[in-house]
N, C-alpha and C. Protein backbone atom coordinates (compact mmCIF):
# COMPACT_ATOMS: atom_id res chain seq x y z
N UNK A 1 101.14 115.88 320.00
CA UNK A 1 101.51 115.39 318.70
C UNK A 1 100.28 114.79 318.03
N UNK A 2 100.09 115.00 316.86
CA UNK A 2 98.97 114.92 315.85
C UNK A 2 99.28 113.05 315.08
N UNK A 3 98.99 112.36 315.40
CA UNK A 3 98.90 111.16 314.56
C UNK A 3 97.52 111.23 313.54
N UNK A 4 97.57 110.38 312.43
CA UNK A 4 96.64 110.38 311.44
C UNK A 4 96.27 108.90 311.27
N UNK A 5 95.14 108.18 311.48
CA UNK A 5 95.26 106.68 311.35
C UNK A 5 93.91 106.77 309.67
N UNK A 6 94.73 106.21 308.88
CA UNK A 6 93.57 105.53 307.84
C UNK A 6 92.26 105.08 308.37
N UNK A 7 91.68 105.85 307.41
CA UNK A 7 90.32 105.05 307.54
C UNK A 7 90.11 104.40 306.20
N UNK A 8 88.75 103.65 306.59
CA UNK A 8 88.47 102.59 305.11
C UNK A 8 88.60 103.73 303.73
N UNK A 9 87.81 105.00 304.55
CA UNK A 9 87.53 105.48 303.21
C UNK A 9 88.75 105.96 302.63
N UNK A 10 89.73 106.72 303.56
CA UNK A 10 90.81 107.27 302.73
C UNK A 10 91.61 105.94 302.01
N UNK A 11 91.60 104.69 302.77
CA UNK A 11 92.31 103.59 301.52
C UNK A 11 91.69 103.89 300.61
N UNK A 12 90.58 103.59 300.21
CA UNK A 12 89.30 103.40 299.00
C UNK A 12 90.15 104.33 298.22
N UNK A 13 90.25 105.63 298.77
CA UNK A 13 90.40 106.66 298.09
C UNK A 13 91.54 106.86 297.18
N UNK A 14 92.71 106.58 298.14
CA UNK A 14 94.08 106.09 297.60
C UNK A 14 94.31 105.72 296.70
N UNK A 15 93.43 104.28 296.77
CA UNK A 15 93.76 103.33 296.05
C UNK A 15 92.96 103.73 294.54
N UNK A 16 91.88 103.78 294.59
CA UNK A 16 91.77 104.57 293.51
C UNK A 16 92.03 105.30 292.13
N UNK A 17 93.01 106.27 293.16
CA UNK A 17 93.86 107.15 292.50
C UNK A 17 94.96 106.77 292.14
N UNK A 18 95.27 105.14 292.53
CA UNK A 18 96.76 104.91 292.69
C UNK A 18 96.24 103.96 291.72
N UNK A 19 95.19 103.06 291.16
CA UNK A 19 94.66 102.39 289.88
C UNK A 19 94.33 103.50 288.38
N UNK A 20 93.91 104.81 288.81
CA UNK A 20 93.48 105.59 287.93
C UNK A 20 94.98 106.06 287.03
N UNK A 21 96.18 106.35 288.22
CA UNK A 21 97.22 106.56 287.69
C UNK A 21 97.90 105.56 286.62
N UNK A 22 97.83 104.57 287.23
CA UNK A 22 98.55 103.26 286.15
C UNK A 22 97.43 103.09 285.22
N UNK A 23 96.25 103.04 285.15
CA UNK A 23 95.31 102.83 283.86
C UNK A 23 96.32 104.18 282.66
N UNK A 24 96.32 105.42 283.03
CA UNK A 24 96.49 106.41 282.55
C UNK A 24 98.16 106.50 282.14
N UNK A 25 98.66 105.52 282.91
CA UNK A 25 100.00 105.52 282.36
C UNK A 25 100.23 104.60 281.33
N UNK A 26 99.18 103.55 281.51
CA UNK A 26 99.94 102.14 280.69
C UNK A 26 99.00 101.71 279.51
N UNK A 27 97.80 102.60 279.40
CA UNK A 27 96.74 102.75 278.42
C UNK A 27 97.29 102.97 277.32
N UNK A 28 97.18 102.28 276.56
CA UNK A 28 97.44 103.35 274.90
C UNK A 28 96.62 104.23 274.67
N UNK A 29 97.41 105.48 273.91
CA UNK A 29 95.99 106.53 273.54
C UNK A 29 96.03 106.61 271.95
N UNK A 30 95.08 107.57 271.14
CA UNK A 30 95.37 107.29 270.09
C UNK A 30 96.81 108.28 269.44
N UNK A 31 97.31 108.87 270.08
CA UNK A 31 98.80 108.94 269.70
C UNK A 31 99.44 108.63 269.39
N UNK A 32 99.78 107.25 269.66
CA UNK A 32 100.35 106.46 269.10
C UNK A 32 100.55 105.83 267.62
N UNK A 33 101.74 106.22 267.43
CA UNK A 33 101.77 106.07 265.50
C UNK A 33 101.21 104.57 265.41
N UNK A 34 100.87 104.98 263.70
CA UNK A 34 101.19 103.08 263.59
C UNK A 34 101.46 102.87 262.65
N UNK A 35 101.91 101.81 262.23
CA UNK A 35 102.92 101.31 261.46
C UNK A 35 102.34 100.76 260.07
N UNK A 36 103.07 101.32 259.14
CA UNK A 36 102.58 101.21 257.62
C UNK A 36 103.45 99.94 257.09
N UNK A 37 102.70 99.20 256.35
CA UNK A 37 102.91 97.97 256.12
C UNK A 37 102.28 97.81 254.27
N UNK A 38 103.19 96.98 253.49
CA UNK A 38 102.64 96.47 252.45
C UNK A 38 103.43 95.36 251.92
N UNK A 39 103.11 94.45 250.70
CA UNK A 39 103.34 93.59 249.60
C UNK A 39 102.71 92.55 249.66
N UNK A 40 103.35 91.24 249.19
CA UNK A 40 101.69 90.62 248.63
C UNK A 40 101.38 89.53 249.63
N UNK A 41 100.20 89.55 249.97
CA UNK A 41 99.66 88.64 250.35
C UNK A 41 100.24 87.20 250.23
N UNK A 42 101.21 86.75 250.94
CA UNK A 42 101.27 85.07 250.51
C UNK A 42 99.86 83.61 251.14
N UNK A 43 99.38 83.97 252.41
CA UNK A 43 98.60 83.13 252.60
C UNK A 43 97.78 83.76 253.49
N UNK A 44 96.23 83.14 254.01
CA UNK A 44 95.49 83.37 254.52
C UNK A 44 94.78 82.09 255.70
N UNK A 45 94.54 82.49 256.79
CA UNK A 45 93.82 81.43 257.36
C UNK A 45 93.02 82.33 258.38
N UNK A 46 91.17 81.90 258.01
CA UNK A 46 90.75 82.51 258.40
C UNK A 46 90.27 82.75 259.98
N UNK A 47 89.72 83.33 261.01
CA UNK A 47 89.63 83.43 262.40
C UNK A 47 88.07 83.09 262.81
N UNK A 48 87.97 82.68 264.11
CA UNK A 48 86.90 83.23 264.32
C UNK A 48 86.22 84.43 264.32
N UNK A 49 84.99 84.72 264.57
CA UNK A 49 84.53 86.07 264.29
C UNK A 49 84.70 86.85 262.99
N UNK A 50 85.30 86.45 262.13
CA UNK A 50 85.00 86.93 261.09
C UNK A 50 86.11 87.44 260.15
N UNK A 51 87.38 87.58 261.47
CA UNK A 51 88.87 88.04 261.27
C UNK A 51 89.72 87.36 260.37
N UNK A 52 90.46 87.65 259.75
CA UNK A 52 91.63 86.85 258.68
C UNK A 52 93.28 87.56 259.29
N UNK A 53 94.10 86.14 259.14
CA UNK A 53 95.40 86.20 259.48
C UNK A 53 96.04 86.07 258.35
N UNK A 54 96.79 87.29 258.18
CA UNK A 54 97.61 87.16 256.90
C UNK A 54 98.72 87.40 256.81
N UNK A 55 99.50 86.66 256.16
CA UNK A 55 101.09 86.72 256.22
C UNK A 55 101.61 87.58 254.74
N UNK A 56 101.89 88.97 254.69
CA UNK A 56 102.19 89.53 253.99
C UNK A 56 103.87 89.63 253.66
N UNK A 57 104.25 89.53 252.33
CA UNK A 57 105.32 89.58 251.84
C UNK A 57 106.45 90.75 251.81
N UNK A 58 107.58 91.33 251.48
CA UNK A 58 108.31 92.12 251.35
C UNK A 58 107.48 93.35 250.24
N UNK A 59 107.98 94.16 250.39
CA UNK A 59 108.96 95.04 251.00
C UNK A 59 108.73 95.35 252.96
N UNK A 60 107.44 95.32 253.14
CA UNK A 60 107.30 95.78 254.37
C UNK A 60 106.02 94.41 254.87
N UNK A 61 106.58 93.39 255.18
CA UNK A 61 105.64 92.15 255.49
C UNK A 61 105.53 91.72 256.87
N UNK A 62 105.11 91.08 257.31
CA UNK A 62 104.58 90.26 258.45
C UNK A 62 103.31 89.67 258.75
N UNK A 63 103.03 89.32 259.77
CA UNK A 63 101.93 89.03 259.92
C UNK A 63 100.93 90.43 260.69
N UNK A 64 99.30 89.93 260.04
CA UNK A 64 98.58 91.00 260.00
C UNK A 64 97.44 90.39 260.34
N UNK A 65 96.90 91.11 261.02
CA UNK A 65 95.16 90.24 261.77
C UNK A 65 94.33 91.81 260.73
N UNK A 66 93.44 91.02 259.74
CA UNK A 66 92.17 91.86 259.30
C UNK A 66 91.34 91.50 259.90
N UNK A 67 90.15 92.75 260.20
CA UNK A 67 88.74 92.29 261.01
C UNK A 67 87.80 92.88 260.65
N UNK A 68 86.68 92.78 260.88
CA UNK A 68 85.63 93.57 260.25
C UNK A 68 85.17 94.93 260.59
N UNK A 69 86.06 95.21 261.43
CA UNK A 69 86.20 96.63 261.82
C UNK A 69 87.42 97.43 261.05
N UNK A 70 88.40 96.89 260.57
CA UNK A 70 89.26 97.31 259.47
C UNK A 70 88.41 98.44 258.25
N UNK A 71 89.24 99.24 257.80
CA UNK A 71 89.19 99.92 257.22
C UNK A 71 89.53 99.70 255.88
N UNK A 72 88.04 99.09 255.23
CA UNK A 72 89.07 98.52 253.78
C UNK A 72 88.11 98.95 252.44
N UNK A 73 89.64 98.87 251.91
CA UNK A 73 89.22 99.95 250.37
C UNK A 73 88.51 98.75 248.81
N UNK A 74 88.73 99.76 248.16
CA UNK A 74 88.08 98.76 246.83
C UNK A 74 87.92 97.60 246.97
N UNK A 75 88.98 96.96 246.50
CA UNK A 75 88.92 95.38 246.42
C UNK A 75 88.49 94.19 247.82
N UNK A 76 88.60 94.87 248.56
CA UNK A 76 88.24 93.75 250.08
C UNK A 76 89.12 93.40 250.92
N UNK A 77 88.79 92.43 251.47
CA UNK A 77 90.12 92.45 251.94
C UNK A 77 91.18 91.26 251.21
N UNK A 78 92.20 91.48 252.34
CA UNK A 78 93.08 90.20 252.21
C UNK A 78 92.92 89.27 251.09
N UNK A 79 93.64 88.80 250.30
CA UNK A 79 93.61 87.34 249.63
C UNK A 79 95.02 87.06 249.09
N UNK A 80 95.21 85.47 249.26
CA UNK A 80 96.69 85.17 248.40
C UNK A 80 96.76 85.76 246.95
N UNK A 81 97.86 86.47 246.99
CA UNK A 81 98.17 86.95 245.76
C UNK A 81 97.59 88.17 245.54
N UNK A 82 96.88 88.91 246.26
CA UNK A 82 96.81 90.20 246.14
C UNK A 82 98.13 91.23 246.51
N UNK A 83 98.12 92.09 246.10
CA UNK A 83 99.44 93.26 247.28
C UNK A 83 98.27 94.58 247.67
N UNK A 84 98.75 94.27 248.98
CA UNK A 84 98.09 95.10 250.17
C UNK A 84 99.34 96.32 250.94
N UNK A 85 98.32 97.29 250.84
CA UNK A 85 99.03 98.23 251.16
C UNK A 85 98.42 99.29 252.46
N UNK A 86 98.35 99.30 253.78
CA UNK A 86 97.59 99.84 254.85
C UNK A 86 98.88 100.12 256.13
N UNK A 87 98.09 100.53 257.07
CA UNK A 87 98.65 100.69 258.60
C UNK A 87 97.99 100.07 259.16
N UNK A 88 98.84 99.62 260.11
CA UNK A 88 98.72 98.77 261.49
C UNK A 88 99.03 98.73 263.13
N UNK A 89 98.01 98.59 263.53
CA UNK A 89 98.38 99.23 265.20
C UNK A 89 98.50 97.81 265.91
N UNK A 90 98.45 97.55 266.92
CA UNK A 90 99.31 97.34 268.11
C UNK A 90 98.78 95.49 267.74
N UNK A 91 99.51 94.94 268.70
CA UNK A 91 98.91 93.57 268.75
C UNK A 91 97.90 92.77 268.46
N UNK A 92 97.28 91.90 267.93
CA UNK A 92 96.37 90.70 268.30
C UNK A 92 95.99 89.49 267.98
N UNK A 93 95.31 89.08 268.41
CA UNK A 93 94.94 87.41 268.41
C UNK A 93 94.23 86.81 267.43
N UNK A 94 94.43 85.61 266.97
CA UNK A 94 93.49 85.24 265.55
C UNK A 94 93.50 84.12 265.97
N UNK A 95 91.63 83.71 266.54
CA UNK A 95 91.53 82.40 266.95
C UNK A 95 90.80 81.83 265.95
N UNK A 96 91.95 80.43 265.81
CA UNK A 96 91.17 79.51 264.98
C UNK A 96 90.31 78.53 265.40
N UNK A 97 90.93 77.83 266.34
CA UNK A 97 89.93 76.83 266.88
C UNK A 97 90.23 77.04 268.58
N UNK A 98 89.01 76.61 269.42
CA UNK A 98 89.18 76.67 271.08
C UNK A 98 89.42 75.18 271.26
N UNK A 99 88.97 74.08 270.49
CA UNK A 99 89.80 72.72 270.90
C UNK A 99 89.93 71.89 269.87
N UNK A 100 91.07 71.71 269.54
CA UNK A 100 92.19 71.97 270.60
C UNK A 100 92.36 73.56 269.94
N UNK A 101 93.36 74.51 270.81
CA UNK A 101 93.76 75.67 271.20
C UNK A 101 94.60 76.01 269.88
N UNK A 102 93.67 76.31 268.88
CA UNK A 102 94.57 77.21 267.91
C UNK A 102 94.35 78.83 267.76
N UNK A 103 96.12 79.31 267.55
CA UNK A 103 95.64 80.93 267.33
C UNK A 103 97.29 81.11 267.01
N UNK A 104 97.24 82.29 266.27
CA UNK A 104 98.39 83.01 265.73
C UNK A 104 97.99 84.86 266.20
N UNK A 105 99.23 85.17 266.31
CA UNK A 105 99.02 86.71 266.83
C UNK A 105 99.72 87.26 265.32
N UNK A 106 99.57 88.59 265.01
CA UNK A 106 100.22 89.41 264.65
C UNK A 106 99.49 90.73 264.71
N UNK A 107 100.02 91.72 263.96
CA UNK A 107 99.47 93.33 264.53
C UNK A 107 98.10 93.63 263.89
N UNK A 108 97.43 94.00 263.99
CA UNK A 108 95.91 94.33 263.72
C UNK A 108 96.07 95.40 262.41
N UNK A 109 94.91 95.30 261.66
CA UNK A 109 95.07 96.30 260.24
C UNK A 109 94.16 97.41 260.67
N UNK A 110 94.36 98.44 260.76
CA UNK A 110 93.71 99.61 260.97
C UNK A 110 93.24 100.28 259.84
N UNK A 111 93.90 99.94 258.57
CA UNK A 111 93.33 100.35 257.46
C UNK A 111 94.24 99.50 256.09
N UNK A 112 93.35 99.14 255.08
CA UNK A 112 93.87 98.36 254.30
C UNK A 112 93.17 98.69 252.86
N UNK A 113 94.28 98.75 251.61
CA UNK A 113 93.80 98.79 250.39
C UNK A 113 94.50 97.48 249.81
N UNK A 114 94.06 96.86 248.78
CA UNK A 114 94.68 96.15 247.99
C UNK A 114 94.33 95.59 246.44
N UNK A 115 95.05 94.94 245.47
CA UNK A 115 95.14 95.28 244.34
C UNK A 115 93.95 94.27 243.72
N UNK A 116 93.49 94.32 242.38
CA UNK A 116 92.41 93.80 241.76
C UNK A 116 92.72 92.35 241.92
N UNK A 117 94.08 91.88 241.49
CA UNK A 117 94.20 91.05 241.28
C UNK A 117 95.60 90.08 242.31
């Protein structure tokens, strides 16, 4: 009878493949739709790094993290009282201060236009 005992390397190996699988399962890819969002700007508070948290109004509002990697049209970005009209992908963080511990999350702007005024 044939027994098989692990060696280091076949764990290594395993395991591996058994991290490569869950990266590949639980990764976002860019497939993933994202979500179109607009109306007006009610307030702003800005982030570290350079980012702005903005709480956008109806018809399609929430909160919205702009960053300087955003995709933004004419007017600039974000400001109270503008209406903004873009898509938005997945989660993130808008740190205001590290002490004490301020931050607000909402979904990241992947691309953003908004109005003159």
């Amino acid at each position: 009878m044939y027994t098989h005992t692990l060696n280091t390397r076949s764990i290594i190996i395993l395991a591996s493949l058994f991290v490569l699988s869950l990266t590949l399962l639980f990764v976002p890819t860019r497939a993933h739709a994202l979500k179109p969002f607009g109306g007006q700007v009610g307030a702003i508070i800005p982030c570290m790094g350079g980012s702005i948290h903005a709480t956008v109004g109806p018809p399609v509002g929430g909160a919205y993290i702009w960053t300087p990697g955003t995709r933004t049209y004419l007017f600039g970005p974000p400001s109270p009282g503008r209406w903004v009209l873009g898509n938005a992908a997945g989660p993130g963080i808008c740190v205001v201060s590290i002490n004490p511990p301020i931050f607000f999350t909402g979904l990241v702007m992947v691309m953003v236009g908004s109005s003159g005024i």
